[in-house]
C-alpha atoms as a PDB file:
ATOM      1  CA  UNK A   1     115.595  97.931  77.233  1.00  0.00           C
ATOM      2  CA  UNK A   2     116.612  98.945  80.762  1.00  0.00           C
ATOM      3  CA  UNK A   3     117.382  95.807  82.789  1.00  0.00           C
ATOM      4  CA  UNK A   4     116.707  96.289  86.551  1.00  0.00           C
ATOM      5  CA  UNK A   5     118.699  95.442  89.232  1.00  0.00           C
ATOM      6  CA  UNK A   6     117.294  92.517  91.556  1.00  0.00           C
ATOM      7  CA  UNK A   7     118.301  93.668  95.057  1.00  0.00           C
ATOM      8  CA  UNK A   8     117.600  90.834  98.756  1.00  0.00           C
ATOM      9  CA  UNK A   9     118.021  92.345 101.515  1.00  0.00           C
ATOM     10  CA  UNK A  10     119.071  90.455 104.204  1.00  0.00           C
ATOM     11  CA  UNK A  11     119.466  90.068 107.804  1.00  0.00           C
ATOM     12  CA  UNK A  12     120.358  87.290 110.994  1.00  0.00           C
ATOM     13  CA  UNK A  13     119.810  86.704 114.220  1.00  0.00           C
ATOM     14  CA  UNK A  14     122.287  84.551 116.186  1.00  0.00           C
ATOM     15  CA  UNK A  15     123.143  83.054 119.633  1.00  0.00           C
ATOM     16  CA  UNK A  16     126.349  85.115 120.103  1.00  0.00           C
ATOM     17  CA  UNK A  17     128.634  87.410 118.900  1.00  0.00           C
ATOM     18  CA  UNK A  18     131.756  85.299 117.320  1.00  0.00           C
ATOM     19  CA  UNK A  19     131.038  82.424 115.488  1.00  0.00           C
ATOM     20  CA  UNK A  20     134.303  81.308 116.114  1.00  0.00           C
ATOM     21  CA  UNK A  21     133.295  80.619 119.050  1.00  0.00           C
ATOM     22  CA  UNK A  22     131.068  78.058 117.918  1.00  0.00           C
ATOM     23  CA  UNK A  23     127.518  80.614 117.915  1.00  0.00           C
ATOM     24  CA  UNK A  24     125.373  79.990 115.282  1.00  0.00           C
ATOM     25  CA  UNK A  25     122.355  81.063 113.159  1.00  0.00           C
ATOM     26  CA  UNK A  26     119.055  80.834 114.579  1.00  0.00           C
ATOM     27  CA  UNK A  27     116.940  82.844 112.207  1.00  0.00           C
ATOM     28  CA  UNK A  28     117.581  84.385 108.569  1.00  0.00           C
ATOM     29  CA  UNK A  29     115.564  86.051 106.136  1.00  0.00           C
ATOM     30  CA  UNK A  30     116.237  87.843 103.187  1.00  0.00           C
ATOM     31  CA  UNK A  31     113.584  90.232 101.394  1.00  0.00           C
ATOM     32  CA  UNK A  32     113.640  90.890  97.092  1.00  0.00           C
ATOM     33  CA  UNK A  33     113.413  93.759  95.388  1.00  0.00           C
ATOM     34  CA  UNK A  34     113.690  94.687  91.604  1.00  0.00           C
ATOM     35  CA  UNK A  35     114.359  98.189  90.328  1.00  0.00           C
ATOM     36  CA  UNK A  36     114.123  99.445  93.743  1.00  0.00           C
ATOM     37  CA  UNK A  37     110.384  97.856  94.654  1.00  0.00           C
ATOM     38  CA  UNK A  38     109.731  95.244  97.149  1.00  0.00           C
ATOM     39  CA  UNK A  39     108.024  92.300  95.014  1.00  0.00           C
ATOM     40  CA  UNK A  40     106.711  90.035  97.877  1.00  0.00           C
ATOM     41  CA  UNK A  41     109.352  87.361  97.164  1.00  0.00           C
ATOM     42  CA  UNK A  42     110.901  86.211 100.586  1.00  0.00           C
ATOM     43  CA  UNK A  43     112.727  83.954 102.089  1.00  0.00           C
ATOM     44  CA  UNK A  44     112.585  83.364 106.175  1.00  0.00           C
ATOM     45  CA  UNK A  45     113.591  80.641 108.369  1.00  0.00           C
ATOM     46  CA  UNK A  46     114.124  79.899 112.474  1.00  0.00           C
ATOM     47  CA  UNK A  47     116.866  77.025 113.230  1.00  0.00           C
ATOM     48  CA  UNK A  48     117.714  75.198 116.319  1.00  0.00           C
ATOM     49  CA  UNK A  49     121.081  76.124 116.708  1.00  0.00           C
ATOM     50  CA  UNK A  50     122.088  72.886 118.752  1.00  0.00           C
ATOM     51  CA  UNK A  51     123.579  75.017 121.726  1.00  0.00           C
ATOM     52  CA  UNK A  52     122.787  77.731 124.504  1.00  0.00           C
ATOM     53  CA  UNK A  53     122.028  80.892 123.488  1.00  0.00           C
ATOM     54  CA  UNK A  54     124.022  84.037 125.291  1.00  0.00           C
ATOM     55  CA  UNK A  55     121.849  86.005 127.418  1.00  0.00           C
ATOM     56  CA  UNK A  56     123.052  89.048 125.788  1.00  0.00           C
ATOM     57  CA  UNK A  57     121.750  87.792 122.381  1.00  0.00           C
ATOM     58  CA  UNK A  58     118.544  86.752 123.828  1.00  0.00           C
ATOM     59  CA  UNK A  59     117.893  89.979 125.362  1.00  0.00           C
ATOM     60  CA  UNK A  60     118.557  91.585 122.025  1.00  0.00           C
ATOM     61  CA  UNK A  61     116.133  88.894 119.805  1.00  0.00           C
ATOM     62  CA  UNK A  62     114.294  87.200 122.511  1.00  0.00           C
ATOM     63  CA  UNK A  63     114.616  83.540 121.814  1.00  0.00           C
ATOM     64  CA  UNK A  64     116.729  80.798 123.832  1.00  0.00           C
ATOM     65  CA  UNK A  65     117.569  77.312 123.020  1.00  0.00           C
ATOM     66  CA  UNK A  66     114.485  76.003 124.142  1.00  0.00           C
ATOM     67  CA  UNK A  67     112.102  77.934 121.879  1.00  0.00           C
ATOM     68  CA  UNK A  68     114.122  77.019 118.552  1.00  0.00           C
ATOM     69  CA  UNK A  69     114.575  73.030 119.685  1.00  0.00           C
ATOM     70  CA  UNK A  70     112.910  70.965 116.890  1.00  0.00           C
ATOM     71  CA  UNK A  71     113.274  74.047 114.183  1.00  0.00           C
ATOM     72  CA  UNK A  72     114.810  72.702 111.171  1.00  0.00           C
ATOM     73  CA  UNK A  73     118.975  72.708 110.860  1.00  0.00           C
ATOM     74  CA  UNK A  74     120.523  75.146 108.876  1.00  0.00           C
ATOM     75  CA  UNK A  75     121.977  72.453 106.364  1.00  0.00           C
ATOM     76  CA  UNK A  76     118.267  72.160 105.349  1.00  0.00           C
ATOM     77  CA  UNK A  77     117.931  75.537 104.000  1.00  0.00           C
ATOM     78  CA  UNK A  78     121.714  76.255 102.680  1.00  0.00           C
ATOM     79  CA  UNK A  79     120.522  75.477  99.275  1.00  0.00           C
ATOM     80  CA  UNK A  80     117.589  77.591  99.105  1.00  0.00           C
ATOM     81  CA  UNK A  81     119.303  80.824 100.736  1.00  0.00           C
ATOM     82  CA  UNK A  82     122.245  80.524  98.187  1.00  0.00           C
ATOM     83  CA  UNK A  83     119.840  80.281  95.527  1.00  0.00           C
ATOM     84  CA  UNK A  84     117.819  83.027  96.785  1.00  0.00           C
ATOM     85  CA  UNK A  85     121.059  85.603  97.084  1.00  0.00           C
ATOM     86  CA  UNK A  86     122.885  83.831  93.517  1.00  0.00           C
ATOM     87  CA  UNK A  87     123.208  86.983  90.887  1.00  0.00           C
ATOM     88  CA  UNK A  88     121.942  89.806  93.445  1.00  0.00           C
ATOM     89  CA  UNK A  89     123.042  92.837  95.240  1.00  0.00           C
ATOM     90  CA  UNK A  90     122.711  91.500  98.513  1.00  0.00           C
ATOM     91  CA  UNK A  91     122.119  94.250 101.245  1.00  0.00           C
ATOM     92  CA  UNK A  92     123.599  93.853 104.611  1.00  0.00           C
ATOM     93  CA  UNK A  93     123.453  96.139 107.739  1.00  0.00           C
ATOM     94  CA  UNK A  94     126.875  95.642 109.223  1.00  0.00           C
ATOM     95  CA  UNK A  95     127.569  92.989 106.537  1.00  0.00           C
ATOM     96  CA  UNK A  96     130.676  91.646 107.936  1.00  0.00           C
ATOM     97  CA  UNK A  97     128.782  90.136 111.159  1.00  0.00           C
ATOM     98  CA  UNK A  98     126.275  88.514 109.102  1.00  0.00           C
ATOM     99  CA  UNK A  99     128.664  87.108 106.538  1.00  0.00           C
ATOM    100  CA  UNK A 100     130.696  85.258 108.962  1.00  0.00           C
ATOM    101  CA  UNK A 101     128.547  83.244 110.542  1.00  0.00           C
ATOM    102  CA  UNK A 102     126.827  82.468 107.068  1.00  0.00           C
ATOM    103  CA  UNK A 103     130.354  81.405 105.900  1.00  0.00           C
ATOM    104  CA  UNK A 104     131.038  79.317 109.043  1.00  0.00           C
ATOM    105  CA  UNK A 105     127.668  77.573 108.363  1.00  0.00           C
ATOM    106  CA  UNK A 106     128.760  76.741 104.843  1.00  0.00           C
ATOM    107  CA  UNK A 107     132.012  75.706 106.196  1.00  0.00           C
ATOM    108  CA  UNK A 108     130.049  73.193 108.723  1.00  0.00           C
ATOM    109  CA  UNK A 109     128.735  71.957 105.260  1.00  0.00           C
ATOM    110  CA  UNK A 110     131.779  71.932 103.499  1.00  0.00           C
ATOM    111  CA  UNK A 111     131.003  74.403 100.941  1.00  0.00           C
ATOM    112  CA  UNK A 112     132.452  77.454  99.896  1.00  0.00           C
ATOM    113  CA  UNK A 113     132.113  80.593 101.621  1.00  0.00           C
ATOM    114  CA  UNK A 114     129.956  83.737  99.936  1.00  0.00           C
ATOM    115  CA  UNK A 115     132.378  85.410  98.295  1.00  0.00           C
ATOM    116  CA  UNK A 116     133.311  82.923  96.192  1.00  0.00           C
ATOM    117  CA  UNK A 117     129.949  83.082  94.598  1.00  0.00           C
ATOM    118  CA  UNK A 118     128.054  84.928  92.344  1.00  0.00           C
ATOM    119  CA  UNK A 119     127.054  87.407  94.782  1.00  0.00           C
ATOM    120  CA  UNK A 120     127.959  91.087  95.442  1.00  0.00           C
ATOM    121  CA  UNK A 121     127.738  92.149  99.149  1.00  0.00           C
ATOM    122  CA  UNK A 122     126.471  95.946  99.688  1.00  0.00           C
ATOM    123  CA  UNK A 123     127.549  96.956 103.236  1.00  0.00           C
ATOM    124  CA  UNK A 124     124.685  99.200 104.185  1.00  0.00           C
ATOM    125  CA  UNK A 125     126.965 100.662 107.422  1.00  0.00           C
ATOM    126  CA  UNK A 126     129.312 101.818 105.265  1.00  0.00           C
ATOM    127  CA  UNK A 127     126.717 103.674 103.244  1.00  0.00           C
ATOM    128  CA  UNK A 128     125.723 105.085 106.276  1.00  0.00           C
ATOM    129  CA  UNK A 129     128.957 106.379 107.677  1.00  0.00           C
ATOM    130  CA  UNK A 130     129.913 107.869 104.580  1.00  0.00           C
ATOM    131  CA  UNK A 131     126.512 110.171 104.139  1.00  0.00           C
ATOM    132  CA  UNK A 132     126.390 109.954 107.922  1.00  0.00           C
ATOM    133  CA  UNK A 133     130.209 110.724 109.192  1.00  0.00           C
ATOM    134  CA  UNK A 134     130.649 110.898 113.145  1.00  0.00           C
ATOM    135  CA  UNK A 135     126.875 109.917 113.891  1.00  0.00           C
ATOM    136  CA  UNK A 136     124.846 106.658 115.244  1.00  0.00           C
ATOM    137  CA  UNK A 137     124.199 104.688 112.243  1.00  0.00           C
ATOM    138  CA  UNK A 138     122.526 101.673 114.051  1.00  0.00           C
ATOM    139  CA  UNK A 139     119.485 100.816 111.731  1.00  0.00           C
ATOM    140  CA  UNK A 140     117.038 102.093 114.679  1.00  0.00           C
ATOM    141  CA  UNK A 141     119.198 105.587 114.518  1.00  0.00           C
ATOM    142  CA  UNK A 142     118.915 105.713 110.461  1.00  0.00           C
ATOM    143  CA  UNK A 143     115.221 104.736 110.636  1.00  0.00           C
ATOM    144  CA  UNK A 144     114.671 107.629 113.000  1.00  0.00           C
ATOM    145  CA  UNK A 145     116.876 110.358 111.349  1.00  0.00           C
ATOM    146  CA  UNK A 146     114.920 109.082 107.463  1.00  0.00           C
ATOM    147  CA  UNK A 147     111.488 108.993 108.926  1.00  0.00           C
ATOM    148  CA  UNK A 148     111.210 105.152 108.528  1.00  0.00           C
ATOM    149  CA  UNK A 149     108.491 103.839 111.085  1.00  0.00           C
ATOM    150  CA  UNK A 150     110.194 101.426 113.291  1.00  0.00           C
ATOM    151  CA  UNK A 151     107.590 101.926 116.236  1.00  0.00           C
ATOM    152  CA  UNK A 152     106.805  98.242 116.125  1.00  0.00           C
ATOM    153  CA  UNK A 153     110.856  97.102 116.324  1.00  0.00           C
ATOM    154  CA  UNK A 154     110.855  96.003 120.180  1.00  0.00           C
ATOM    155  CA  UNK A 155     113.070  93.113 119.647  1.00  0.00           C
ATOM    156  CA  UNK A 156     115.417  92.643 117.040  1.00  0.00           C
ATOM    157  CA  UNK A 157     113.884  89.799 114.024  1.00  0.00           C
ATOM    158  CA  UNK A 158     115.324  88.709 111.069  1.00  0.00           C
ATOM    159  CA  UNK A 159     112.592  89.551 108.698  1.00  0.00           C
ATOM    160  CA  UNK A 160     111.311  92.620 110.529  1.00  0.00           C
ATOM    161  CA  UNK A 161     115.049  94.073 110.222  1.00  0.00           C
ATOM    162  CA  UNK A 162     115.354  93.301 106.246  1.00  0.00           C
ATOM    163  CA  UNK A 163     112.360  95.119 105.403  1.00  0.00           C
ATOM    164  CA  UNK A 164     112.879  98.143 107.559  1.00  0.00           C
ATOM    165  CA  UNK A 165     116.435  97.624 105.781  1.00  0.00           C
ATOM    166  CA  UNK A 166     115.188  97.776 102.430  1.00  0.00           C
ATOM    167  CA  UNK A 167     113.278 101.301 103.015  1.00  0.00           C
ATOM    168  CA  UNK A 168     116.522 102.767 105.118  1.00  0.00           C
ATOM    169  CA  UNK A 169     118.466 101.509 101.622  1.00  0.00           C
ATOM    170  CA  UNK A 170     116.048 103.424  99.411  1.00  0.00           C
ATOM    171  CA  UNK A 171     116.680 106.574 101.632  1.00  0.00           C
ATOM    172  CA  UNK A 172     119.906 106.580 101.715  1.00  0.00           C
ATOM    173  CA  UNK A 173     120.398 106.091  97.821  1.00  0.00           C
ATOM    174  CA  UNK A 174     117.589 108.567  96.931  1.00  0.00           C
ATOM    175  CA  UNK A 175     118.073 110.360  94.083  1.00  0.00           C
ATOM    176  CA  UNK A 176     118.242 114.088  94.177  1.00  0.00           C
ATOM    177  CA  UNK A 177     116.749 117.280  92.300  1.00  0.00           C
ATOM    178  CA  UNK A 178     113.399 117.052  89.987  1.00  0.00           C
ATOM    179  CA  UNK A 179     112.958 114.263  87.593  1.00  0.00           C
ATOM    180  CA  UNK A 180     111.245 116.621  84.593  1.00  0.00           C
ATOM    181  CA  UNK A 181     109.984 115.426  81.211  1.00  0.00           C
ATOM    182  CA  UNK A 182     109.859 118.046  78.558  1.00  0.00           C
ATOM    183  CA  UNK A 183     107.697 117.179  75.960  1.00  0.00           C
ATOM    184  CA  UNK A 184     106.731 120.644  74.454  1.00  0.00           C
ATOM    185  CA  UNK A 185     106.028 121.148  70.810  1.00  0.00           C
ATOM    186  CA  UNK A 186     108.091 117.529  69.685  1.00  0.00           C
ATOM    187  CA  UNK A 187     107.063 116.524  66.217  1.00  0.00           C
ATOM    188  CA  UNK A 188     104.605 113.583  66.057  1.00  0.00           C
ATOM    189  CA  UNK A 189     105.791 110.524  64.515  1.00  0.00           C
ATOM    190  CA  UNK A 190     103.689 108.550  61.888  1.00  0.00           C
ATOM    191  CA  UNK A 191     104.444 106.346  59.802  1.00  0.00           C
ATOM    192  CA  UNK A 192     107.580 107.477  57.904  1.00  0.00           C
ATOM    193  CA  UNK A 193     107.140 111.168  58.058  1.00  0.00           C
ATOM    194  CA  UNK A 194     107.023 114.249  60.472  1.00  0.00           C
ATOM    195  CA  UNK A 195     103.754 116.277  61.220  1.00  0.00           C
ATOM    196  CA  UNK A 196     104.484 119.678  62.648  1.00  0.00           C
ATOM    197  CA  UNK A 197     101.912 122.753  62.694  1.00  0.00           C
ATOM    198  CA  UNK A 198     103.815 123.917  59.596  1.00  0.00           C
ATOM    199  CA  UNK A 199     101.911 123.220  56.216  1.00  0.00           C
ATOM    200  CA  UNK A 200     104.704 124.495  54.229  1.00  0.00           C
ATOM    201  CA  UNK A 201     107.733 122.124  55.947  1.00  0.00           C
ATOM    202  CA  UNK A 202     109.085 119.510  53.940  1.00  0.00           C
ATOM    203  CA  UNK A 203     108.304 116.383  54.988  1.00  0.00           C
ATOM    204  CA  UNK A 204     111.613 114.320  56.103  1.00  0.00           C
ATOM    205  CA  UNK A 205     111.445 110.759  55.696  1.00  0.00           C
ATOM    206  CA  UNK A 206     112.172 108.260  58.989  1.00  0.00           C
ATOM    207  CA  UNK A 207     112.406 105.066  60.134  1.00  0.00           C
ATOM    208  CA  UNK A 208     109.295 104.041  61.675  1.00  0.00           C
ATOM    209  CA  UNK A 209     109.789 103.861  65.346  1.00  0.00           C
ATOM    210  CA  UNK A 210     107.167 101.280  65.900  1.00  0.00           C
ATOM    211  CA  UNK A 211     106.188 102.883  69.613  1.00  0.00           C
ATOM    212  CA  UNK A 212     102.600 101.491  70.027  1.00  0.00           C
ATOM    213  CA  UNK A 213     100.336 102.781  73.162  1.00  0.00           C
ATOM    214  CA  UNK A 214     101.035  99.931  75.499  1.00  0.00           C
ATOM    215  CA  UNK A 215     104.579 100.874  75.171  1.00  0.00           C
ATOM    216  CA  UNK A 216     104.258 104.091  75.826  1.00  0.00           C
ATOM    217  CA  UNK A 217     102.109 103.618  79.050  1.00  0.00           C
ATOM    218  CA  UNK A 218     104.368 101.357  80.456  1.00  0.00           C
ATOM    219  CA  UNK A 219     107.475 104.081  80.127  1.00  0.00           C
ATOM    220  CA  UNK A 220     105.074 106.569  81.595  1.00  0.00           C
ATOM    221  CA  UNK A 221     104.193 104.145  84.567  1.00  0.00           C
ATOM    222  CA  UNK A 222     107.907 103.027  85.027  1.00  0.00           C
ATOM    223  CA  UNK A 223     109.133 106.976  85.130  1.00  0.00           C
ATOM    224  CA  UNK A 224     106.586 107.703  87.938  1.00  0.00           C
ATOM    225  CA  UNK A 225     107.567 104.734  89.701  1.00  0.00           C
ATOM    226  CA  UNK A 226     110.960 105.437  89.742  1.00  0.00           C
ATOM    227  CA  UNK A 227     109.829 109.368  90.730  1.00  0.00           C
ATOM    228  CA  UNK A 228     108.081 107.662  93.486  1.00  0.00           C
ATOM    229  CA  UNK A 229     111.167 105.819  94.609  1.00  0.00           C
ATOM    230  CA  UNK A 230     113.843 108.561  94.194  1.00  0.00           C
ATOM    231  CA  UNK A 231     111.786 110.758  96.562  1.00  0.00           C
ATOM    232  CA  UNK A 232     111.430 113.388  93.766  1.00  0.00           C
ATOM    233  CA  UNK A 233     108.358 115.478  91.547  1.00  0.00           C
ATOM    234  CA  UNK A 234     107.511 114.290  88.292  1.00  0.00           C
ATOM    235  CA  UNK A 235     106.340 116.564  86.370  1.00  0.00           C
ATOM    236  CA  UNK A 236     105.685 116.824  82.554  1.00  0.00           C
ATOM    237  CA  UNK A 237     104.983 120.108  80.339  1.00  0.00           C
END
């Protein structure tokens, strides 16, 4: 049995560029997927950041200081998020911004940094540049050169940006070419012996397969799922 990958896609805001500077986190959310759908799981979060936030960040995400005072710390989520990303592919646009301040966070709370976890980072950027050389891969540019709607992006958010994330990853790692089933004129199995249209072929003993209908559906409704998702025709003969 076919075990799907479980994919979060994940984004920040913050109140600067460098958090060695001493910016911080003010919003995170991260977005689940298995086998390439969205299941609804999500995790999202605003955080007073206990300084001033640059006006260049605010222009880009709209918040200052004063909006996020009394929003819970980041220590009070930690937990949760690390849970939340434990065992997955995480997806990150640009993943090198985001995992440093998530890492100087953790350092704040004297725990390890990210990749010393079970987690594997997917830098979405680079997945971009590659299948993209020498053009704008901002996630606005890739949403308008894969047809993702981003028509209601005015300001940057953290959970806006993971879920237009997690369709600009599914377009960018869309399969190619025609995903065909050929069923034909395949003996039927029962029991422990062929049936074919011949009444004069031997009949060749088997191992009983034990494929019931409700098995069968559900291969026929994961293959046109994952049609669906690679962008590609299903079609059976």
């Amino acid at each position: 049995m076919e075990v799907l990958e479980r994919l979060v896609f994940l984004d920040t805001e913050t109140t600067g560029l460098d958090p060695r500077l001493g910016h911080r986190i003010i919003e995170v959310a991260a977005v689940e997927a298995i086998g390439r759908e969205l299941t609804g799981n999500q995790l999202h979060s605003y955080f007073d950041p206990e300084r001033e936030v640059d006006p260049g960040a605010m222009a880009v995400h709209g918040f200052s200081w004063d909006d996020l005072r009394g929003k819970p710390k980041f220590a009070t989520i930690a937990d949760e998020l690390l849970k939340f990303m434990c065992g997955a592919r995480v997806i990150i646009h640009n993943a090198t911004f985001d995992i440093s301040f998530i890492d100087q966070e953790l350092a704040r709370l004297r725990q390890p940094p990210i990749a010393k976890r079970d987690i594997t980072i997917t830098d979405s950027l680079l997945l971009a540049r590659e299948k993209f050389p020498g053009k704008r891969n901002s996630l606005d540019a890739l949403c308008d050169r894969l047809g993702v709607d981003n028509a209601h992006r005015n300001l940057h958010g953290a959970l806006l940006d993971a879920r237009l994330l997690a369709e600009v990853y599914f377009a960018l790692t869309r399969g190619q070419g025609v995903l065909e089933i050929d069923v034909k004129e395949a003996p039927r199995v029962f029991g422990a012996s062929f049936v074919t249209s011949d009444p004069s072929a031997p009949k060749m003993p088997i191992a009983d397969v034990g494929m019931s209908a409700a098995m069968m559906n559900t291969h026929i409704e994961y293959m046109a799922r994952l049609a669906k998702q690679s962008g590609v025709t299903r079609q059976m003969h």
